[in-house]
Protein backbone atom coordinates (compact mmCIF):
# COMPACT_ATOMS: atom_id res chain seq x y z
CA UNK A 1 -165.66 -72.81 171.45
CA UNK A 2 -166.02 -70.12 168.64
CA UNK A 3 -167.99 -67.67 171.01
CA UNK A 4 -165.13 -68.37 173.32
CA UNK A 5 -162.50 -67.40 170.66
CA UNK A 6 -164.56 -64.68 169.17
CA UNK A 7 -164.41 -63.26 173.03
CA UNK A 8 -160.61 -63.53 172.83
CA UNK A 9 -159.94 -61.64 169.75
CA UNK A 10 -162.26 -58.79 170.70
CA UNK A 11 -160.20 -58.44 174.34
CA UNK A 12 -157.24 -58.54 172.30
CA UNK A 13 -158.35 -55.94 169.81
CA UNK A 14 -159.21 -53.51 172.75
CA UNK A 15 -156.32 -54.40 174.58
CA UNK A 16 -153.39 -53.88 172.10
CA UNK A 17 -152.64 -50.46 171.00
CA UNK A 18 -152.82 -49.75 167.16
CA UNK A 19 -149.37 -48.39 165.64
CA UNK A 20 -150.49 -45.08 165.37
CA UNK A 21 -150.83 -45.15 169.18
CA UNK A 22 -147.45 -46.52 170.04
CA UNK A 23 -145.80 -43.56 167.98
CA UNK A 24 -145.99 -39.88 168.16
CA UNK A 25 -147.88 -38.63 165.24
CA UNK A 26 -146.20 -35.65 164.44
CA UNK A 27 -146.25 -34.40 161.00
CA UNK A 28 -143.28 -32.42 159.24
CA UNK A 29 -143.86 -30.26 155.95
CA UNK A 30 -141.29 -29.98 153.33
CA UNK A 31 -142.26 -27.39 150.50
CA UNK A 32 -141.01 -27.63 146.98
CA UNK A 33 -140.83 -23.88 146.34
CA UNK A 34 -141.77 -22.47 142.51
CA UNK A 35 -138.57 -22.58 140.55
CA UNK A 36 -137.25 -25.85 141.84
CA UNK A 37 -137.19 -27.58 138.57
CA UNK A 38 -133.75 -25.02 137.55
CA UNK A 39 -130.92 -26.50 138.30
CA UNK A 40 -129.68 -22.95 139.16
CA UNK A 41 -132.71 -22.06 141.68
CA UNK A 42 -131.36 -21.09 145.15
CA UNK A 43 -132.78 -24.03 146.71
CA UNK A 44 -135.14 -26.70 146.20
CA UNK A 45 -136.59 -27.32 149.78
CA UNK A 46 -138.10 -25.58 152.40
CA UNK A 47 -139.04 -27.42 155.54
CA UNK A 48 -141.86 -25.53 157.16
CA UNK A 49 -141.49 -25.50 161.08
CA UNK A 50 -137.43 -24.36 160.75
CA UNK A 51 -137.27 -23.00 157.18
CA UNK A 52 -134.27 -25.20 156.19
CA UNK A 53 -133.46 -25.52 152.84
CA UNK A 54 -131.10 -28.92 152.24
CA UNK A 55 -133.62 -30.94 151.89
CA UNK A 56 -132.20 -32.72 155.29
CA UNK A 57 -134.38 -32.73 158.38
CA UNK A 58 -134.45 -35.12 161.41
CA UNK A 59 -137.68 -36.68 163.15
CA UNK A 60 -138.85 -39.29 165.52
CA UNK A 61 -139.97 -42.75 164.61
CA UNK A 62 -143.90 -42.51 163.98
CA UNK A 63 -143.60 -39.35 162.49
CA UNK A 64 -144.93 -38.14 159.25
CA UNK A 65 -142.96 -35.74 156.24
CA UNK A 66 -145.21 -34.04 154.29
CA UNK A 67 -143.15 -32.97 150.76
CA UNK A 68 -145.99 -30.32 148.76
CA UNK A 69 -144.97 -29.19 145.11
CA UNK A 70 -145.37 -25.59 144.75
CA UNK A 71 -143.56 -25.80 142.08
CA UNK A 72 -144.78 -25.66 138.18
CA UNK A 73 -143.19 -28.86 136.98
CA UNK A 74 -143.86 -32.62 138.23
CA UNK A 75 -141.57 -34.15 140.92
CA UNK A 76 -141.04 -37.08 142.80
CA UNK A 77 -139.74 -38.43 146.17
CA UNK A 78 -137.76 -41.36 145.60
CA UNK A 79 -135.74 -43.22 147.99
CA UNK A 80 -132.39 -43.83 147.48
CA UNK A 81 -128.89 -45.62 148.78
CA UNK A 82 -126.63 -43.78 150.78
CA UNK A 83 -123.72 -44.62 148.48
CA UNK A 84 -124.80 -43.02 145.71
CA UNK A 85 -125.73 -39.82 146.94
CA UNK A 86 -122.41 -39.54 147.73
CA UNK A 87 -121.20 -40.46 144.37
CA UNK A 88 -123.70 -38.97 142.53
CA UNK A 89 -124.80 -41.90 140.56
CA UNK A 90 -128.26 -42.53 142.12
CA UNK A 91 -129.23 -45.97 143.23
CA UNK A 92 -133.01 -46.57 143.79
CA UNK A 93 -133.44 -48.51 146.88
CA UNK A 94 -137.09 -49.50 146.37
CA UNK A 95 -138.07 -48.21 150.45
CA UNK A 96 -140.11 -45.53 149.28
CA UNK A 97 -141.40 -43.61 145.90
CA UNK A 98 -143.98 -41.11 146.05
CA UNK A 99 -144.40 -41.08 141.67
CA UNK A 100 -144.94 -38.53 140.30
CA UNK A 101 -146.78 -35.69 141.76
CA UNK A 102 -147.90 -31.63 140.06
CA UNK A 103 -148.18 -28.77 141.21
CA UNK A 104 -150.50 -28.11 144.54
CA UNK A 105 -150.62 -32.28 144.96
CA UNK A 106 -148.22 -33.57 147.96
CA UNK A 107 -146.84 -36.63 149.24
CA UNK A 108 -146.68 -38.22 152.80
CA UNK A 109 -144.57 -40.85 154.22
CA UNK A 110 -144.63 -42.11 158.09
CA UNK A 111 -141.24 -43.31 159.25
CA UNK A 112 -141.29 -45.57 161.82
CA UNK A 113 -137.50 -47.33 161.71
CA UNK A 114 -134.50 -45.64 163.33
CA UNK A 115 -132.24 -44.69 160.32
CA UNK A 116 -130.91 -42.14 157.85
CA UNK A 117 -133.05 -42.28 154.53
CA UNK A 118 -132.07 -40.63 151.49
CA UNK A 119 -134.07 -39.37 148.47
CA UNK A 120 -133.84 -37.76 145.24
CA UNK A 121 -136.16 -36.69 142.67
CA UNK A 122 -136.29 -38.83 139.75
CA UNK A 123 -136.96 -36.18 137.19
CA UNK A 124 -134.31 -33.71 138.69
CA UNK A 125 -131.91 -35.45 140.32
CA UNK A 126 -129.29 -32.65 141.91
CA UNK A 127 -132.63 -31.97 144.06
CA UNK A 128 -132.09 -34.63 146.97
CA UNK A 129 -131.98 -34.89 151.02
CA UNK A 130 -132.22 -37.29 153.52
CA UNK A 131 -134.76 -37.66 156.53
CA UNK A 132 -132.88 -38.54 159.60
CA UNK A 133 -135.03 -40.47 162.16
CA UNK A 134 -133.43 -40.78 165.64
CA UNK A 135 -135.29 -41.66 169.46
CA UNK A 136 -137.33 -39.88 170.67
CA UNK A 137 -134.99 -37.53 173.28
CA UNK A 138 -137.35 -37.33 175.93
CA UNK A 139 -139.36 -33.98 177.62
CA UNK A 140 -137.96 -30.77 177.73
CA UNK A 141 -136.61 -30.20 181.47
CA UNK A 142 -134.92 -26.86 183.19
CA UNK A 143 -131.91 -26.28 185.38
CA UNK A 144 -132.86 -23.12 187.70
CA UNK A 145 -130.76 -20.94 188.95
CA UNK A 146 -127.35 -21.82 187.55
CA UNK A 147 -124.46 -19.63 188.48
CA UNK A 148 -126.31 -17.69 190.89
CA UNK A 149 -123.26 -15.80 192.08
CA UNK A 150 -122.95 -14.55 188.50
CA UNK A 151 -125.83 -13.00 187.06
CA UNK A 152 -126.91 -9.87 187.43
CA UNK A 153 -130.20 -10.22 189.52
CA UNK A 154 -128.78 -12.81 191.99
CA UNK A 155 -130.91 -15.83 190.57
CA UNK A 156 -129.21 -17.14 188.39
CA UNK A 157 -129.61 -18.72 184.73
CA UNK A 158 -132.21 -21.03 183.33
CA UNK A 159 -131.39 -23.39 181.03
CA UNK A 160 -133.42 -25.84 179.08
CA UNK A 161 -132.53 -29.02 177.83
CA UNK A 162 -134.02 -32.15 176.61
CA UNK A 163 -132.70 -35.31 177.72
CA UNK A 164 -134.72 -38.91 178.69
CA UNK A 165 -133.41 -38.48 182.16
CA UNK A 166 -131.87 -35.78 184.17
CA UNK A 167 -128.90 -33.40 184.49
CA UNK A 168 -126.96 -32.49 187.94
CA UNK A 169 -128.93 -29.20 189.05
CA UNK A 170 -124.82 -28.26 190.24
CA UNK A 171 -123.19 -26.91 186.65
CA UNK A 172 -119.75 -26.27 187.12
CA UNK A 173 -118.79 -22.96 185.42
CA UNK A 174 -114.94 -22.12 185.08
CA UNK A 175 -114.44 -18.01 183.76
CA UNK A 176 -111.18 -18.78 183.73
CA UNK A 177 -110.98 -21.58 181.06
CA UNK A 178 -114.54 -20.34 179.64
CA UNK A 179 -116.13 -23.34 179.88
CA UNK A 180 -119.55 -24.63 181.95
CA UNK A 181 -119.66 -28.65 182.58
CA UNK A 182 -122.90 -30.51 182.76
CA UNK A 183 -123.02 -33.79 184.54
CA UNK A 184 -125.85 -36.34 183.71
CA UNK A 185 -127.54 -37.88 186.43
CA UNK A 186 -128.77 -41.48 185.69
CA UNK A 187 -128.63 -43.78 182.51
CA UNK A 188 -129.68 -42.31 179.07
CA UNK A 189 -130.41 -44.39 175.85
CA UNK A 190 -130.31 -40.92 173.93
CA UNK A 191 -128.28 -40.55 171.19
CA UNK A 192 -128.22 -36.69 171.65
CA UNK A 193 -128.27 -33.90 174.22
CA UNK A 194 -129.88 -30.51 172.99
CA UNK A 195 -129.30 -27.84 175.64
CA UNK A 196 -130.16 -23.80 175.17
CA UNK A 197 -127.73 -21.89 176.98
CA UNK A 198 -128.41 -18.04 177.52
CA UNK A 199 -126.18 -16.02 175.74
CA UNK A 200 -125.25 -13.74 178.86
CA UNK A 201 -124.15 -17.19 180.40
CA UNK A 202 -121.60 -18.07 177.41
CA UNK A 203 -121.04 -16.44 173.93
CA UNK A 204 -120.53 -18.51 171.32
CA UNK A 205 -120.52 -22.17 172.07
CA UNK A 206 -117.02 -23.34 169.86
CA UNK A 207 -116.00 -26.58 171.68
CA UNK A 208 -117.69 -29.64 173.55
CA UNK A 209 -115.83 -32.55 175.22
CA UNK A 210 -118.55 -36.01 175.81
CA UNK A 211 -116.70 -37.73 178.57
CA UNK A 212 -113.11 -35.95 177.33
CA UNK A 213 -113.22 -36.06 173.90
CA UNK A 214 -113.80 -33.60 171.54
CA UNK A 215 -116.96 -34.40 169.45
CA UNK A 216 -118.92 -32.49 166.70
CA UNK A 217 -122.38 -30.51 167.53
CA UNK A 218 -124.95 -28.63 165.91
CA UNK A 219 -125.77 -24.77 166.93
CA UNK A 220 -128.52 -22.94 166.00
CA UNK A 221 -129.87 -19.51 167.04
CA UNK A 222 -132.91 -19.88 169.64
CA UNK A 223 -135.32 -16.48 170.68
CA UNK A 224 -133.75 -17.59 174.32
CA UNK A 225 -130.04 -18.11 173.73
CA UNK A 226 -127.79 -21.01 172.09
CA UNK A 227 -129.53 -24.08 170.84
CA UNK A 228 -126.98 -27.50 170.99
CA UNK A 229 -127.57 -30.74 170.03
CA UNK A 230 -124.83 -33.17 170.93
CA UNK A 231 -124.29 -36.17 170.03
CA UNK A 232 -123.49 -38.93 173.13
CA UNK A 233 -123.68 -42.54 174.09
CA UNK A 234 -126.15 -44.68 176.28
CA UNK A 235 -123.23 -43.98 179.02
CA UNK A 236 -122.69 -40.56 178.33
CA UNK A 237 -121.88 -38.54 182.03
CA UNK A 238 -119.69 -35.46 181.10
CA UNK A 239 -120.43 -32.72 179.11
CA UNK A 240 -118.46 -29.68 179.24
CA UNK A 241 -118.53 -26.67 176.57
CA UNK A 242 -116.23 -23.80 175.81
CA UNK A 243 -117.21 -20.99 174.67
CA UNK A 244 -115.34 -17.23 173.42
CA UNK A 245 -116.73 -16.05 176.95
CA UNK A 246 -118.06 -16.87 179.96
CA UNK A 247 -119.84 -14.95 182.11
CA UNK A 248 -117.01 -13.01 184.53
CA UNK A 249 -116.14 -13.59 187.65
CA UNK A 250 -118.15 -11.02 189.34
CA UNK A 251 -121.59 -10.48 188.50
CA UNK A 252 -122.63 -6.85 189.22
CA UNK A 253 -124.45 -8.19 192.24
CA UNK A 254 -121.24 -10.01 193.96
CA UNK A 255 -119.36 -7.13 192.66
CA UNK A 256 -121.91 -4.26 194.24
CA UNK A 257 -121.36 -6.84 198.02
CA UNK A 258 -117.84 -6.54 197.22
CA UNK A 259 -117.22 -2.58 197.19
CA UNK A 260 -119.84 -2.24 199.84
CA UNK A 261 -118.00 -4.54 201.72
CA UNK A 262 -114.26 -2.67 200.86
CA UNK A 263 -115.89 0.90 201.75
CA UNK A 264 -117.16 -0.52 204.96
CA UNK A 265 -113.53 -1.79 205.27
CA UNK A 266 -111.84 1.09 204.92
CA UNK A 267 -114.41 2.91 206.70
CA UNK A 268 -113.53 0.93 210.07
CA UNK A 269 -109.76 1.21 209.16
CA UNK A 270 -110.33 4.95 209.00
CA UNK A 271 -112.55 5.33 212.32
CA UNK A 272 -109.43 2.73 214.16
CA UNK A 273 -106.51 5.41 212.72
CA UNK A 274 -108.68 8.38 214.51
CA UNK A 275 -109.53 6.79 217.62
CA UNK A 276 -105.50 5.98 218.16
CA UNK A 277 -104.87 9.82 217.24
């Protein structure tokens, strides 16, 4: 009986995966720069990967941030409420404290729960952010040859986007009212849409609709065009986005068909009017 149970928790022990094999382990740094401890230093973060500087970054459940103190003076990382961020009177909620830490030593914390969590250091407290951890948004995908008819080589644009399922390959882009409208494909349990849109396709991204309404979006500056993350919903479908341009109506291509196509026109016109004289 005890060989027989020793046999079971051995199967089970090779059969279950360990947490650190159900998450992604990916690791975020956050850098306390020199200088942090003034209350009138420029900033007090820098997160490594993106260079932000609030203090605010967003991650995936399993991953790891990484907060090193190049600073001088000691420092913690101390979780607190939401509520008193806002108000400025700060509320220890107990979830996480690094202590305190010097100069060169770091701290590490692996969030695994869906959430926004806020933090402040104890010793200066106008130095605080919050780590937002949302789902994982799936693999990074590309729509080929959108607007075809537009762009200057005939092939169209490619666009990137990262979603948990897929997006219409047809994108519906309007000159006219300066807008391109995405459609997804099946059933998403995202809780964002990031696209990067080529700036010869649109120029500056200013408005999205999610299904008709107007929602807020982050934009950020990409070596390949526009980067968006939108918020939607687990029944998300429509996303359209205006921007102060869209690519025109004739791309030099169509245009080039249509004055060959005028000249050959007028050509045949002209031959006609000498063959009747």
């Amino acid at each position: 009986m005890n060989n027989a149970f020793l046999f079971f928790v051995i199967v089970s022990l090779l059969i279950i995966p360990s947490t650190a094999e159900i998450f992604a382990q990916t690791e975020y740094e956050i850098k306390i720069p020199s200088g942090a401890s003034d209350p009138n230093a420029p900033f007090f973060w820098s997160e490594k990967s993106s260079g932000t500087t609030t203090g605010e970054i967003t991650v995936y459940p399993g991953d790891s941030v990484t907060w090193h103190n190049a600073d001088t003076a000691f420092h913690t990382i101390t979780s607190v409420s939401a509520s008193s961020i806002e108000t400025g009177n700060f509320e220890v909620d107990g979830i996480f404290d690094s202590g305190f830490f010097t100069a060169g030593k770091s701290y590490t914390r692996q969030f695994n729960d869906l959430g926004d969590f806020y933090y402040f250091c104890s010793i200066h407290p106008y130095m605080n952010g919050v780590v937002h951890v949302i789902k994982n948004p799936g693999s990074v995908k590309t729509l080929d040859g959108v607007a075809s008819g537009y762009s200057d080589d005939g092939l169209g644009f490619k666009i990137k986007y990262i979603l948990d399922t897929d997006l219409q390959n047809t994108v519906h882009v309007n000159p006219d009212e300066k807008t391109l409208t995405f459609t997804i494909s099946g059933y998403t349990e995202n809780e964002q849409l990031t696209l990067i849109l080529p700036i010869k396709l649109i120029e500056n991204p200013n408005t999205v609709w999610v299904d008709g309404d107007m929602t807020d979006f982050k934009m950020e500056d990409t070596a390949t065009g526009k980067k968006l993350n939108i918020p939607i919903t687990p029944n998300s479908k429509e996303i359209k986005i205006m921007g102060a341009k869209v690519i025109p109506e004739f791309g030099s291509i169509t245009l080039l068909i249509l004055v060959i196509s005028i000249v050959s026109v007028l050509g045949l016109t002209q031959r006609s009017k000498i063959r009747f004289l």
